[in-house]
Protein backbone atom coordinates (compact mmCIF):
# COMPACT_ATOMS: atom_id res chain seq x y z
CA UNK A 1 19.17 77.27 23.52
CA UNK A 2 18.64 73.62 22.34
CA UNK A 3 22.65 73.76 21.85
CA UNK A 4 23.42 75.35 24.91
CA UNK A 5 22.16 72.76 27.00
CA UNK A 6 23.41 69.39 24.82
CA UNK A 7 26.63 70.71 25.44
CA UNK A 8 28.38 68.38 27.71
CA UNK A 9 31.99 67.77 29.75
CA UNK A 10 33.17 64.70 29.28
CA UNK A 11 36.99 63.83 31.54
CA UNK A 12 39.49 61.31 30.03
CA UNK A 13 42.12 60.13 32.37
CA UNK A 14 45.14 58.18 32.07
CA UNK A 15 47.41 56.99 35.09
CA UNK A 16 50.79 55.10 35.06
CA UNK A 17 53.58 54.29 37.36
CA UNK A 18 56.90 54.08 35.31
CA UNK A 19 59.94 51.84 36.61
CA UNK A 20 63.55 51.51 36.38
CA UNK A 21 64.49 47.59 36.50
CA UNK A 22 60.94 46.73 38.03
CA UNK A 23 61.25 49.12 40.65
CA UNK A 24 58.45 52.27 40.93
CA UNK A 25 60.13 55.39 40.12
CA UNK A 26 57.31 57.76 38.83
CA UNK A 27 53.61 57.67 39.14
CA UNK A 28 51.19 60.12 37.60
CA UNK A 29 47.26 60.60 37.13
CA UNK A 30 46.03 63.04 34.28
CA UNK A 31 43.01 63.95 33.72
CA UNK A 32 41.40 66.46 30.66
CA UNK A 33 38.20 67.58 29.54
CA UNK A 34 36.37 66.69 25.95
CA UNK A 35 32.95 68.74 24.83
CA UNK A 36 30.51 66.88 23.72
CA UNK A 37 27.62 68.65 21.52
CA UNK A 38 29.71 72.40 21.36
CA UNK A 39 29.60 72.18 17.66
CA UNK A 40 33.25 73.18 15.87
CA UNK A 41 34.11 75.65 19.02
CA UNK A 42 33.81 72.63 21.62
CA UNK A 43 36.07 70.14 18.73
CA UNK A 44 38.14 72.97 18.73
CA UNK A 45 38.37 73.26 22.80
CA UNK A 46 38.77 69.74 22.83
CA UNK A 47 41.26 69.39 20.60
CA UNK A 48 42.91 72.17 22.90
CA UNK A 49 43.13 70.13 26.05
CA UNK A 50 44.19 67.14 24.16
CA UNK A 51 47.43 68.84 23.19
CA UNK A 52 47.52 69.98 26.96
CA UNK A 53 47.32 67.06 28.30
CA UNK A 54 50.23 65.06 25.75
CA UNK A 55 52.49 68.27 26.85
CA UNK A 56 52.20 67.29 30.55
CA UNK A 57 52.40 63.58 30.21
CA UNK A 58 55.80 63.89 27.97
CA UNK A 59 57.12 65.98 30.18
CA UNK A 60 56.59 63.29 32.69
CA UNK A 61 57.36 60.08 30.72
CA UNK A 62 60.90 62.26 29.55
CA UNK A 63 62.38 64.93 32.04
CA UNK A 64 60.79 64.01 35.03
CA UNK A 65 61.36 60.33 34.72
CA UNK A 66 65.16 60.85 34.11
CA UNK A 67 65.68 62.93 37.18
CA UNK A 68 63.58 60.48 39.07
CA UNK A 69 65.80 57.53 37.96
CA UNK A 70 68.90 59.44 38.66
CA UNK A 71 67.90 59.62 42.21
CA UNK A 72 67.07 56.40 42.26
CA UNK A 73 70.37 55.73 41.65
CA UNK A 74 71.90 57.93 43.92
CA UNK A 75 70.12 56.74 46.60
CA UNK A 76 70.96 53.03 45.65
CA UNK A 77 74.60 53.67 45.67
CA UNK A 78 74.45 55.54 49.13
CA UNK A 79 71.96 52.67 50.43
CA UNK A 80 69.04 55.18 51.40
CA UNK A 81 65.69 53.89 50.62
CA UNK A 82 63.59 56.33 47.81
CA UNK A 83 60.20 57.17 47.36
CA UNK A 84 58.39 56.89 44.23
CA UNK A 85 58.16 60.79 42.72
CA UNK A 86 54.48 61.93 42.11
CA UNK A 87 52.17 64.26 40.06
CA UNK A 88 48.86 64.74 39.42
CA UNK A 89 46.49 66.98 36.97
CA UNK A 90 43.18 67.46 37.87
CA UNK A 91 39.94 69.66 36.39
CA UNK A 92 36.65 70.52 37.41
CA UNK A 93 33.87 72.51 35.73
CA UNK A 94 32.83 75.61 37.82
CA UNK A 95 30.62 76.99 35.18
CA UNK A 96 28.13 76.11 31.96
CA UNK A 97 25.67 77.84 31.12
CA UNK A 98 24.87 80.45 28.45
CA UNK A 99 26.86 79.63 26.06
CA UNK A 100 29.83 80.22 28.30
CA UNK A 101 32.49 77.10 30.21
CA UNK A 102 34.78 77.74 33.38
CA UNK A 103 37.23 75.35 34.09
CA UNK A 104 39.57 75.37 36.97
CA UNK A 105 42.70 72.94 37.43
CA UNK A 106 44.95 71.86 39.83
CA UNK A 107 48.02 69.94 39.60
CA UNK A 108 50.70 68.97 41.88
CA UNK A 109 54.35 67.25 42.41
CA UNK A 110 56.44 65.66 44.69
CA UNK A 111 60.06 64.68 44.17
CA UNK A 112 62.47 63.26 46.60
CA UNK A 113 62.46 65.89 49.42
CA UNK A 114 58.28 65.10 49.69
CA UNK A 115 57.95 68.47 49.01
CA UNK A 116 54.54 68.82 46.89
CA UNK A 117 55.15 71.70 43.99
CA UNK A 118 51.42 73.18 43.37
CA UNK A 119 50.07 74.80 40.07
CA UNK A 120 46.90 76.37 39.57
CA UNK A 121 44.76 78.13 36.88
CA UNK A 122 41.30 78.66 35.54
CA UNK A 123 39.83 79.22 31.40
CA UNK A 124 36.57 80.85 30.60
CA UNK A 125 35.40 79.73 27.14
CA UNK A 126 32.92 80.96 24.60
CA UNK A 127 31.83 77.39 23.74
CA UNK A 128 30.13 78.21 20.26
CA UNK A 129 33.21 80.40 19.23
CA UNK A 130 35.81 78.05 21.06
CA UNK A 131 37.69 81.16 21.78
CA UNK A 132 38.33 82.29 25.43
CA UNK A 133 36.35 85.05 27.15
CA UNK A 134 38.51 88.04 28.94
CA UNK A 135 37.85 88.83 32.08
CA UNK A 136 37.08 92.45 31.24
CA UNK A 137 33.65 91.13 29.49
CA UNK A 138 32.13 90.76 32.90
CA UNK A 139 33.06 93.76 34.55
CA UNK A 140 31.29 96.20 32.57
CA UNK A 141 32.44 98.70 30.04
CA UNK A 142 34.90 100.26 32.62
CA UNK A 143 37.93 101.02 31.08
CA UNK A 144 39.93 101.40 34.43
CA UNK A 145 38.56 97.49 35.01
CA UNK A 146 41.99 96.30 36.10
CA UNK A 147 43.04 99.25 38.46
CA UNK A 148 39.42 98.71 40.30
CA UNK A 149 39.95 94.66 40.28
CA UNK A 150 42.95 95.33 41.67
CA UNK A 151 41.71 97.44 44.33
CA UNK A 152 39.39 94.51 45.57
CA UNK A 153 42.43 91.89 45.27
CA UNK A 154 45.04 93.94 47.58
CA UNK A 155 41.96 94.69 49.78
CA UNK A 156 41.51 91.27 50.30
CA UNK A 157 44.36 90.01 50.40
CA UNK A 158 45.07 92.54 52.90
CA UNK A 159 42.44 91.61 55.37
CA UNK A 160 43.37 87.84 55.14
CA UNK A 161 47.08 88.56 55.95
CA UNK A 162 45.60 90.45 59.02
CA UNK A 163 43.36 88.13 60.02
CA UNK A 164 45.36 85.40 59.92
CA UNK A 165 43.61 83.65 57.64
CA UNK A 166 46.55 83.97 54.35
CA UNK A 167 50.28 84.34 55.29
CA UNK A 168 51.12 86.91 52.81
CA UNK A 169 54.91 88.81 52.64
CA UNK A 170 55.65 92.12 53.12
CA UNK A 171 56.09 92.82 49.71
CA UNK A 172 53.38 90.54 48.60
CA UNK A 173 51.51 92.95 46.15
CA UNK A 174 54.33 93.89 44.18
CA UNK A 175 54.96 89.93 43.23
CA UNK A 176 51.22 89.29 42.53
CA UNK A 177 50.92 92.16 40.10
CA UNK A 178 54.08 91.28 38.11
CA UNK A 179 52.15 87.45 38.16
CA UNK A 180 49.17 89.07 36.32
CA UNK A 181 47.13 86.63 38.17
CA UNK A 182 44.03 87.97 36.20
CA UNK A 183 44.59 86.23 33.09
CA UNK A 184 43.72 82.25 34.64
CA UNK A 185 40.30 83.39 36.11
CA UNK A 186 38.12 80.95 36.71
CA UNK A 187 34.34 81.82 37.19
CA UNK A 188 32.24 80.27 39.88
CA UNK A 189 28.46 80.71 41.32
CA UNK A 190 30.12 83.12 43.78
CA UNK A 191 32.09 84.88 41.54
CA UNK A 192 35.52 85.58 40.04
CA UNK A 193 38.44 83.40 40.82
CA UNK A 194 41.62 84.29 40.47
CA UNK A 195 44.91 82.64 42.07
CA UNK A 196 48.47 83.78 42.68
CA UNK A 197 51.40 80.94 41.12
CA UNK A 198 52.78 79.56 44.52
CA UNK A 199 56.09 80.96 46.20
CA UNK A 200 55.03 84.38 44.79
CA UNK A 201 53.97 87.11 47.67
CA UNK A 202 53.64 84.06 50.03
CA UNK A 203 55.93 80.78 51.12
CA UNK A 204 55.78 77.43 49.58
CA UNK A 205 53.75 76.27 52.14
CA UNK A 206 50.84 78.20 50.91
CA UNK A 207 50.30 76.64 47.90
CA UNK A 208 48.90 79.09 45.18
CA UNK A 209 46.85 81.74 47.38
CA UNK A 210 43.48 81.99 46.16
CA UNK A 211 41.30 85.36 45.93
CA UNK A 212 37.05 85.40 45.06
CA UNK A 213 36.10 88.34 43.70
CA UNK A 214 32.42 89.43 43.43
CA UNK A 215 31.03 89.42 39.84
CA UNK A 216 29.57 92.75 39.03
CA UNK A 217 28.33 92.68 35.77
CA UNK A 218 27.49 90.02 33.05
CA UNK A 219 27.54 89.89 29.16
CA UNK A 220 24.33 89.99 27.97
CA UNK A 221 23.33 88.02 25.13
């Protein structure tokens, strides 16, 4: 217990605005999460994220900086003003206790047409093991645990589209199952999260649709 509760989230962030002859072509924020006191599972966790985060910022210090400075020049040539291109990584913890850490990100993009691209996924840790938990460990020992999650999703879903609330194609379920949106759960204090990657079932304009499901049945210890 005495390790369960030392264990702590600690968030590095880096930000930077890279130019092209003094002029602002790309700015980013990026932000990652290091356990403290999670013995060789949280090191391992850590270590994890670290790699996650170096992927995203090479990605923007290389591809995205090129395309950004060919518009640039583009737009210099036709005389059009341009905007600095954006992006932005974010985390938040949604769960620790027991032994067990939810973490939930968000991230986001903007090129040239304003446009923001959205991404959006949760992890579920075992801290101690610093392997991931599945989202069949708290739903009981059903082995029809995805067909009955399902269920709840569609129902959902279904309602929101009605009400108003989600605008949700006609074909919506189809896309969301082939997204296997169950795998980047998140778990909060009111339950399972799960979200769909955005354009799928539902326009750009949603972002990544976002679905709570009730949590049924815990682990025990």
């Amino acid at each position: 217990m005495k390790r369960e509760q030392a264990v702590q989230v600690n968030w590095k962030e880096k930000h930077r605005t890279l130019t092209l002859e003094g002029e602002p072509v790309l700015e980013y924020v990026l932000y990652w999460p290091e356990v403290a006191g999670g013995g060789l599972g949280g090191a391992w966790i850590t270590r994890y994220y670290a790699r996650l985060a170096r992927s995203w910022q090479r990605r923007w210090d290389r591809e995205v900086y090129w395309k950004a400075c060919l518009e640039l020049g583009q737009r210099r040539q036709n005389a059009r003003p341009f905007t600095p291109w954006q992006g932005e990584l974010r985390g938040e913890v949604t769960r620790l206790e027991a032994g067990v850490l939810s973490l939930r990100f968000t991230g986001w993009e903007t090129r040239g047409d304003g446009r923001p691209n959205r991404v959006r996924w949760g992890d579920v840790w075992n801290v101690r093991q610093g392997a991931p938990c599945p989202l069949k460990q708290w739903l009981g020992k059903d082995r029809d645990w995805k067909r009955r999650i399902w269920k709840k999703l569609v129902a959902q879903g279904e309602r929101r589209r009605e009400g108003g609330d989600l605008f949700l194609d006609r074909d919506w379920e189809r896309q969301a199952r082939a997204s296997r949106p169950w795998e980047d759960y998140c778990l909060t204090p009111e339950g399972i999260e799960v979200s769909l990657p955005q354009g799928t079932g539902a326009p750009m304009a949603e972002g990544c649709p976002v679905f709570l499901l009730e949590l049924e049945t815990e682990k025990k210890e």
